[in-house]
C-alpha atoms as a PDB file:
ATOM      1  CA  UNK A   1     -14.717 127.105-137.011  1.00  0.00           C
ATOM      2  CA  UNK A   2     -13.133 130.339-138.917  1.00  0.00           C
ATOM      3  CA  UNK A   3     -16.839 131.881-138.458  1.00  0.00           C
ATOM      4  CA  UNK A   4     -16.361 131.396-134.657  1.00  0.00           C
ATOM      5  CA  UNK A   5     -12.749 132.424-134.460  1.00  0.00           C
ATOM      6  CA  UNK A   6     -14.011 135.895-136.484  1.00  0.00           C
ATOM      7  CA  UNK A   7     -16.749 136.213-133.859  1.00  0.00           C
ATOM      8  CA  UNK A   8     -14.539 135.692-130.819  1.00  0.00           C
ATOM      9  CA  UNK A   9     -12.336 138.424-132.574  1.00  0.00           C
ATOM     10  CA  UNK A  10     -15.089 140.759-133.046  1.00  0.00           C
ATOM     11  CA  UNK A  11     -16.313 140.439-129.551  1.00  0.00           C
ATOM     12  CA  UNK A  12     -12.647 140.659-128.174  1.00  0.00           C
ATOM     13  CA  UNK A  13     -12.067 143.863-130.289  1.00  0.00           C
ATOM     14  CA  UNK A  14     -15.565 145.344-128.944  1.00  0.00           C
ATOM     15  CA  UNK A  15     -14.692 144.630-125.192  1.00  0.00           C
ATOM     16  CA  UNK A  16     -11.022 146.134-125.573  1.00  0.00           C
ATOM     17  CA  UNK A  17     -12.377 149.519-126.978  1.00  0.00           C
ATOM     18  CA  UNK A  18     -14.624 149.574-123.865  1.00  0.00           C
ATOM     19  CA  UNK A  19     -11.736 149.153-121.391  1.00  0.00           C
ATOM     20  CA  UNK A  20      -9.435 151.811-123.072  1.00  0.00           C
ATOM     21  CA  UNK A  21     -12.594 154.430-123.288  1.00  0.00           C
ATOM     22  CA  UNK A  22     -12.803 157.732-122.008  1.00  0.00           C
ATOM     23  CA  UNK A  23     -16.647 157.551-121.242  1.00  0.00           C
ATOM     24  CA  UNK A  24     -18.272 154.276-120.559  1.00  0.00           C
ATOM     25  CA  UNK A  25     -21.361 155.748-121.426  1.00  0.00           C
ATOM     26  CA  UNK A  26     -20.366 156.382-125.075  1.00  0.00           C
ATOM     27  CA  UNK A  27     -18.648 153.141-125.196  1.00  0.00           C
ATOM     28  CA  UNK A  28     -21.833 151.330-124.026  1.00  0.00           C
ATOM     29  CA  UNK A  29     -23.815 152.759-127.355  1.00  0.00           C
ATOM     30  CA  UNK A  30     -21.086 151.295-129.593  1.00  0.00           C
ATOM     31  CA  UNK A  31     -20.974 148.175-127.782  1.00  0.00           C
ATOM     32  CA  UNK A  32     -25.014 147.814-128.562  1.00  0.00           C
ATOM     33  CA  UNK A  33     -24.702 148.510-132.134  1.00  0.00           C
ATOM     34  CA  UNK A  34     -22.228 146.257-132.607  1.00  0.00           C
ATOM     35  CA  UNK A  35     -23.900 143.497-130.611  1.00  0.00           C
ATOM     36  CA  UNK A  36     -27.000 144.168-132.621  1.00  0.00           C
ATOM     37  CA  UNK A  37     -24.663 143.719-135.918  1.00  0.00           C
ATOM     38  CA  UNK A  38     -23.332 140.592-134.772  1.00  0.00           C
ATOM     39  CA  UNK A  39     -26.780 139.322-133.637  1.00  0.00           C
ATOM     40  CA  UNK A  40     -28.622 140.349-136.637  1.00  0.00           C
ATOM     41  CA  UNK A  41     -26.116 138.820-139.633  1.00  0.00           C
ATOM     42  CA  UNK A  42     -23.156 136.924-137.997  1.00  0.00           C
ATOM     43  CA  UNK A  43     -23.735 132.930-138.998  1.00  0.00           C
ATOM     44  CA  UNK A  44     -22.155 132.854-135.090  1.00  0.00           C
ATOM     45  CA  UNK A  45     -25.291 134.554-133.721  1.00  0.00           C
ATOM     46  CA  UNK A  46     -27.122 133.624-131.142  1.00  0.00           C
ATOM     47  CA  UNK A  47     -30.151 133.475-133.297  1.00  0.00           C
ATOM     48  CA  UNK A  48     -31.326 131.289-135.702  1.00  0.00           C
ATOM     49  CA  UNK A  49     -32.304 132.079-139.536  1.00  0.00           C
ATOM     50  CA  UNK A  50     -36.352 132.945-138.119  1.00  0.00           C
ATOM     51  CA  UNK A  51     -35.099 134.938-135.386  1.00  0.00           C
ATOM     52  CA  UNK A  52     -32.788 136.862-137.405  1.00  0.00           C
ATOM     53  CA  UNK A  53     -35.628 137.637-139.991  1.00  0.00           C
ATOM     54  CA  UNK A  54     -37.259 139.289-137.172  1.00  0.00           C
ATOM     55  CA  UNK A  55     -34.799 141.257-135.125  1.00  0.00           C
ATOM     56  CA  UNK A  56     -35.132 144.611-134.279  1.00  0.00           C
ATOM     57  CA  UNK A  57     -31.995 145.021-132.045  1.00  0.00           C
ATOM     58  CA  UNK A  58     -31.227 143.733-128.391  1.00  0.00           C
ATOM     59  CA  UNK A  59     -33.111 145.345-125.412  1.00  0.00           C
ATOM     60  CA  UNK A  60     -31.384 147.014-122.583  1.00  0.00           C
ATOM     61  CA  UNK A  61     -32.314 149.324-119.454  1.00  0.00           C
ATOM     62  CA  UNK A  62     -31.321 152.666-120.027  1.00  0.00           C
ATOM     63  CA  UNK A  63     -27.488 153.234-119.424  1.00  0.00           C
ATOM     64  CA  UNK A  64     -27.490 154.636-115.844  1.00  0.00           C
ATOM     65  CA  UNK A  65     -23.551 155.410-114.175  1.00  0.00           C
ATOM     66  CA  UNK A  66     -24.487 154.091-110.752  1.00  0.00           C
ATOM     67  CA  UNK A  67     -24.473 150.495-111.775  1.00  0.00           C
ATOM     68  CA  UNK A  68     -20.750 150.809-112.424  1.00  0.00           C
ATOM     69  CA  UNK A  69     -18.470 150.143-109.463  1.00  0.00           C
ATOM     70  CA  UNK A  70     -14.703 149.041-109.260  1.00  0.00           C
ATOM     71  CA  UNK A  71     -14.581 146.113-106.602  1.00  0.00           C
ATOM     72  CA  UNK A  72     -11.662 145.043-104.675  1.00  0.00           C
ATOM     73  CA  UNK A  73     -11.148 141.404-105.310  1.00  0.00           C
ATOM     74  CA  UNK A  74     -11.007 139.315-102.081  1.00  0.00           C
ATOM     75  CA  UNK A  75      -8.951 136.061-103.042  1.00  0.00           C
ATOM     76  CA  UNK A  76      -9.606 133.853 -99.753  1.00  0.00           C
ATOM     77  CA  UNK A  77     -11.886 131.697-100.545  1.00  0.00           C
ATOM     78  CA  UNK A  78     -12.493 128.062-101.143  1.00  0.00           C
ATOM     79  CA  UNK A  79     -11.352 126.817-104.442  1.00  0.00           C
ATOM     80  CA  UNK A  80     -13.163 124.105-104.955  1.00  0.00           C
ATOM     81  CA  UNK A  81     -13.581 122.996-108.509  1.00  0.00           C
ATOM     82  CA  UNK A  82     -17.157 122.550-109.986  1.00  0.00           C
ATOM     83  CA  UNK A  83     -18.444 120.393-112.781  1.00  0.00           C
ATOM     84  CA  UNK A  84     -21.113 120.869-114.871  1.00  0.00           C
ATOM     85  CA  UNK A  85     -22.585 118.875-117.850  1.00  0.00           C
ATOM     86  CA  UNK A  86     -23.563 120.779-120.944  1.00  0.00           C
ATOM     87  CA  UNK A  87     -24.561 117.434-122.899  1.00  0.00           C
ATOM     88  CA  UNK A  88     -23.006 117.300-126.451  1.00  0.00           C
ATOM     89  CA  UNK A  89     -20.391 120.507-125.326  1.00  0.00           C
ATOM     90  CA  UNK A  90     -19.364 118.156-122.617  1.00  0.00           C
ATOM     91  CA  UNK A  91     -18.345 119.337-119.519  1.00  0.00           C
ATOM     92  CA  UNK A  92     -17.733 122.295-118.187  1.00  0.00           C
ATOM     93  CA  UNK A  93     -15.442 122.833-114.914  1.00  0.00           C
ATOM     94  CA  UNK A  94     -14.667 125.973-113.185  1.00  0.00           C
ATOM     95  CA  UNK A  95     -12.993 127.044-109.580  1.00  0.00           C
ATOM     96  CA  UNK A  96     -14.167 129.802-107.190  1.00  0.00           C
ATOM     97  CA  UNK A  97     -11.091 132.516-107.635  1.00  0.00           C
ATOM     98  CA  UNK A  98     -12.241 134.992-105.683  1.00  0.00           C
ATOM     99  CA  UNK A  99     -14.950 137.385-104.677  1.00  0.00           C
ATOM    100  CA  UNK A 100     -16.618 140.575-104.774  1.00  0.00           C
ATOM    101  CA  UNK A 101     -18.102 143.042-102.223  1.00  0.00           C
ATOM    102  CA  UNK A 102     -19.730 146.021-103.804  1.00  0.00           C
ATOM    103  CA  UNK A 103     -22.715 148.240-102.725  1.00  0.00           C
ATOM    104  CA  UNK A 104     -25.571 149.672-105.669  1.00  0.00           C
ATOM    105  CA  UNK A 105     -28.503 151.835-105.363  1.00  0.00           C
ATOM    106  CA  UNK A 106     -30.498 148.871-105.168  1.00  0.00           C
ATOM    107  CA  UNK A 107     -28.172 146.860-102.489  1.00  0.00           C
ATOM    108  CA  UNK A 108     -25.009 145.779-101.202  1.00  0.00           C
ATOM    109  CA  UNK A 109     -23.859 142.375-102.243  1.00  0.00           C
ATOM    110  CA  UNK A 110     -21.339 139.687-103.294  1.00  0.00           C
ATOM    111  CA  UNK A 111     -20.068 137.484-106.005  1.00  0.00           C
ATOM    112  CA  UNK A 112     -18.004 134.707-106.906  1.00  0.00           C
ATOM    113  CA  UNK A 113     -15.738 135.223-109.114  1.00  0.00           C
ATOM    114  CA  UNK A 114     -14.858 131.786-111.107  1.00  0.00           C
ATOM    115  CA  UNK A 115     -11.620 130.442-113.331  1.00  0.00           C
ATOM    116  CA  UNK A 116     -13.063 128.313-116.518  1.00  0.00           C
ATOM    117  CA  UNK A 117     -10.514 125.053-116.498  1.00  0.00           C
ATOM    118  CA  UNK A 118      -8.682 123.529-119.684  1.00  0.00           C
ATOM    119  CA  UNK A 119      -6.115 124.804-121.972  1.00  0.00           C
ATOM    120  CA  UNK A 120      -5.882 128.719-121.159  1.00  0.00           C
ATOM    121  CA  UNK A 121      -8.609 128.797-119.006  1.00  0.00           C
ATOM    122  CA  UNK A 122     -10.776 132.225-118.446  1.00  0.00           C
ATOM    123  CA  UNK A 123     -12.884 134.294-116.007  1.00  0.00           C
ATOM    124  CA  UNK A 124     -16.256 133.983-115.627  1.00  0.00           C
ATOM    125  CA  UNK A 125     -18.812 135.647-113.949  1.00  0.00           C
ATOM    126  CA  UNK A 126     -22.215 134.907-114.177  1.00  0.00           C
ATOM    127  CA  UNK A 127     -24.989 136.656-111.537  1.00  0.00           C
ATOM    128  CA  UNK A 128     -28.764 136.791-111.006  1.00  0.00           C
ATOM    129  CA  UNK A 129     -30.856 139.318-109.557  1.00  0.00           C
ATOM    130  CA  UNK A 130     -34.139 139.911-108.814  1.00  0.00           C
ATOM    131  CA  UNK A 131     -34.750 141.104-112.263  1.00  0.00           C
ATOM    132  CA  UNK A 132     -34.636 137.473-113.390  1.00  0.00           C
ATOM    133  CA  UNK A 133     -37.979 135.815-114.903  1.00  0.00           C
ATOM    134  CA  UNK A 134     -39.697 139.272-115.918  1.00  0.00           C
ATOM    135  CA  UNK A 135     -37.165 141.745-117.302  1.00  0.00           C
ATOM    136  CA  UNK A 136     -33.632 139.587-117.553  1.00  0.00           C
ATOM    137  CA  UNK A 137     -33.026 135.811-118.492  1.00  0.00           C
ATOM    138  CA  UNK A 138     -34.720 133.553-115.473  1.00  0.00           C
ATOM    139  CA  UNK A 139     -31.389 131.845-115.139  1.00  0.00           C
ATOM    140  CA  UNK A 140     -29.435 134.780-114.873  1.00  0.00           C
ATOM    141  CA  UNK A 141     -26.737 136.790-116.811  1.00  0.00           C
ATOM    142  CA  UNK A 142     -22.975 137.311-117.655  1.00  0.00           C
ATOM    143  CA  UNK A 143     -20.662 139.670-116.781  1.00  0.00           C
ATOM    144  CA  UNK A 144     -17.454 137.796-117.922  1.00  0.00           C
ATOM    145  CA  UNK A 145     -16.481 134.991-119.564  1.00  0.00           C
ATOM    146  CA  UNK A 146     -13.245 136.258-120.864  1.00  0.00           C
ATOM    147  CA  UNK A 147     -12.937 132.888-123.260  1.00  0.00           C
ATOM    148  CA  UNK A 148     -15.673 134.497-125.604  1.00  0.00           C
ATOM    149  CA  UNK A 149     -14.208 137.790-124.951  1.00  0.00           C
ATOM    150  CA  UNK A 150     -16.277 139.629-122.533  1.00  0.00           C
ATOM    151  CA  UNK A 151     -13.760 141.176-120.169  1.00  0.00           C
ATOM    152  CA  UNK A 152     -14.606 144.356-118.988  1.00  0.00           C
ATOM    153  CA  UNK A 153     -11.138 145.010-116.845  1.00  0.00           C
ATOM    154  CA  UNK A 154      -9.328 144.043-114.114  1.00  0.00           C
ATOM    155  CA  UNK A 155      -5.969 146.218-112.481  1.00  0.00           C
ATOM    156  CA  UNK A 156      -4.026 144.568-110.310  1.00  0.00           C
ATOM    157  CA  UNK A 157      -6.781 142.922-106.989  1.00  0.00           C
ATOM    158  CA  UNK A 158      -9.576 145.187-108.128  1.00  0.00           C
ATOM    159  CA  UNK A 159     -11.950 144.836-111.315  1.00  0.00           C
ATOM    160  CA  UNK A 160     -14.813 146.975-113.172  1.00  0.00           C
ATOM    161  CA  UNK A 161     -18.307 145.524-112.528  1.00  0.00           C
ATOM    162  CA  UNK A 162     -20.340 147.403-115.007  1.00  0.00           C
ATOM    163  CA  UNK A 163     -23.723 146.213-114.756  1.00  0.00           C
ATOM    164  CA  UNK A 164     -24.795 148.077-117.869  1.00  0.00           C
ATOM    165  CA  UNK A 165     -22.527 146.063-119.814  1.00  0.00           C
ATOM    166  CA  UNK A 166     -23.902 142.382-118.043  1.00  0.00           C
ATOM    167  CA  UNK A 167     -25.478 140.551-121.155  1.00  0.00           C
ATOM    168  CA  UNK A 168     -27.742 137.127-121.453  1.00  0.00           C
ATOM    169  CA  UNK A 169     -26.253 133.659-122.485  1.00  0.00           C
ATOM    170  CA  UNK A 170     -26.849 132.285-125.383  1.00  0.00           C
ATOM    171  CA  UNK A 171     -29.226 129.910-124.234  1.00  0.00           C
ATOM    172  CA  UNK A 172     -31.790 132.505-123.716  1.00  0.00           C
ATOM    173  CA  UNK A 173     -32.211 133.143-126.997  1.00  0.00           C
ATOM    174  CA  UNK A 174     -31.854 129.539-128.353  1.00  0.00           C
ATOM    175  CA  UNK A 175     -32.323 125.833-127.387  1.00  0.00           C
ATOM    176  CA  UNK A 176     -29.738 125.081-129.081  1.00  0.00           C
ATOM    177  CA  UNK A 177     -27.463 126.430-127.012  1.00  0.00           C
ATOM    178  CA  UNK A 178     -26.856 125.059-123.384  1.00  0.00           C
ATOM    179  CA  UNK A 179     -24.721 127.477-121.054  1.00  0.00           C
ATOM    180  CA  UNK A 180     -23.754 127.098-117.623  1.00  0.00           C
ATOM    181  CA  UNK A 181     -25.755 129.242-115.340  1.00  0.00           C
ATOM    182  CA  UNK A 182     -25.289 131.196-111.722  1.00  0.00           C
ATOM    183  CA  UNK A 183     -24.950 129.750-108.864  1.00  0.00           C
ATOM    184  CA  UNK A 184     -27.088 130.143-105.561  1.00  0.00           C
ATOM    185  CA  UNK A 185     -24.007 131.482-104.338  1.00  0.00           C
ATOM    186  CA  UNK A 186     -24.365 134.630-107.332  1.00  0.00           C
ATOM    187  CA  UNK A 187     -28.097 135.242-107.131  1.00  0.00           C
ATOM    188  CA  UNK A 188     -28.199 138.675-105.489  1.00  0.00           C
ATOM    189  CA  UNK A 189     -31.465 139.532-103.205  1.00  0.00           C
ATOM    190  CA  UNK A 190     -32.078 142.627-105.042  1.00  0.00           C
ATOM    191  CA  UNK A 191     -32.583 144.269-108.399  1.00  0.00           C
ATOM    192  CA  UNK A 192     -30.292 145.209-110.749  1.00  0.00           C
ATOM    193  CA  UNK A 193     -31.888 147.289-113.157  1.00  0.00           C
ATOM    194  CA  UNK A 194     -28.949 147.451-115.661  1.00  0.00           C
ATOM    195  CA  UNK A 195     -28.028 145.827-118.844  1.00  0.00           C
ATOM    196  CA  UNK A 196     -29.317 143.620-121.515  1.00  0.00           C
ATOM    197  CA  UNK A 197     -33.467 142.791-121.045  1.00  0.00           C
ATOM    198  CA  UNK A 198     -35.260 139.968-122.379  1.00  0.00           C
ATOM    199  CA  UNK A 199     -35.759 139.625-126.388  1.00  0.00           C
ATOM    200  CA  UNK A 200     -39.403 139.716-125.967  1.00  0.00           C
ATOM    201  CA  UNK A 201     -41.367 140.174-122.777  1.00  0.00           C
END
């Protein structure tokens, strides 16, 4: 438990020096190396003992500024609360908060933002694109989930989407790990050519 608590710390410390930075491109190459760090040696890793004896570092698109927008947050929607069953993590319940409108190089689209139920609770935002199955995780990637740390800013009804910064769950790497995935209602009809790749591909 104290090797999770110092992960969760780690990644917490990581995201807060990306909110307070100057240059979101320089913060992006610290926030690799450390992410490679953590994946390579932390007993929290993703990764298991083989993969770790194998890793090279994380793979990402090349940082490009477009991909970051700040959104206004639109908070009329339907808050219905959703359930899902990770087997031996139990379940896993989160609302619909709010959404997103935002327009990229690639497209204009919209996501649900979601609220992570139980003690403290969190945001989470997970997304898929069109990148999904050949360059990013099939299922999809995170944004936020501000419970493990990633938060990459919110002020007052607007927040930073940073697409460079949107990572893969867990359960990409490992089947060990079961992670709730995006919705139909966060799969965007369009590419998003930003942020962390596949391991291997």
């Amino acid at each position: 438990m104290f090797d999770l608590l110092d992960y969760r710390r780690r990644v917490s410390t990581l995201y807060a020096a990306v909110r307070q930075a100057n240059n979101p491109q320089s913060a992006w190459v610290d926030f690799r190396q450390e992410r490679d760090s953590l994946f390579a040696s932390h007993p929290q890793s993703a990764l298991d003992a083989a993969q770790k004896a194998v890793f090279t570092g994380l793979r990402y698109y090349d940082y490009d500024p477009v991909f970051r927008v700040i959104a206004q947050i639109d908070t009329n929607v339907n808050p219905d609360v959703l359930d899902v069953d990770l087997g031996d993590d139990g379940h896993f319940q989160y609302k619909r908060i709010g959404q997103v409108h935002f327009t990229l190089p690639t497209g204009s689209g919209t996501l649900t933002l979601f609220w992570i139920m139980g003690y403290g609770g969190g945001l989470f935002l997970p997304f898929g694109d069109t990148t999904n199955r050949h360059a990013t995780y099939g299922a999809g990637r995170y944004l936020y989930d501000t419970i493990k740390g990633a938060d990459l800013g919110t002020q007052d009804d607007r927040i930073v989407l940073d697409f460079n910064f949107a990572y893969n769950p867990s359960c990409s790497y490992n089947s060990r790990w079961v992670c709730p995935l995006a919705l139909s209602e966060n799969r965007l009809p369009f590419p998003i050519p930003a942020g962390e790749q596949l391991l291997d591909r």
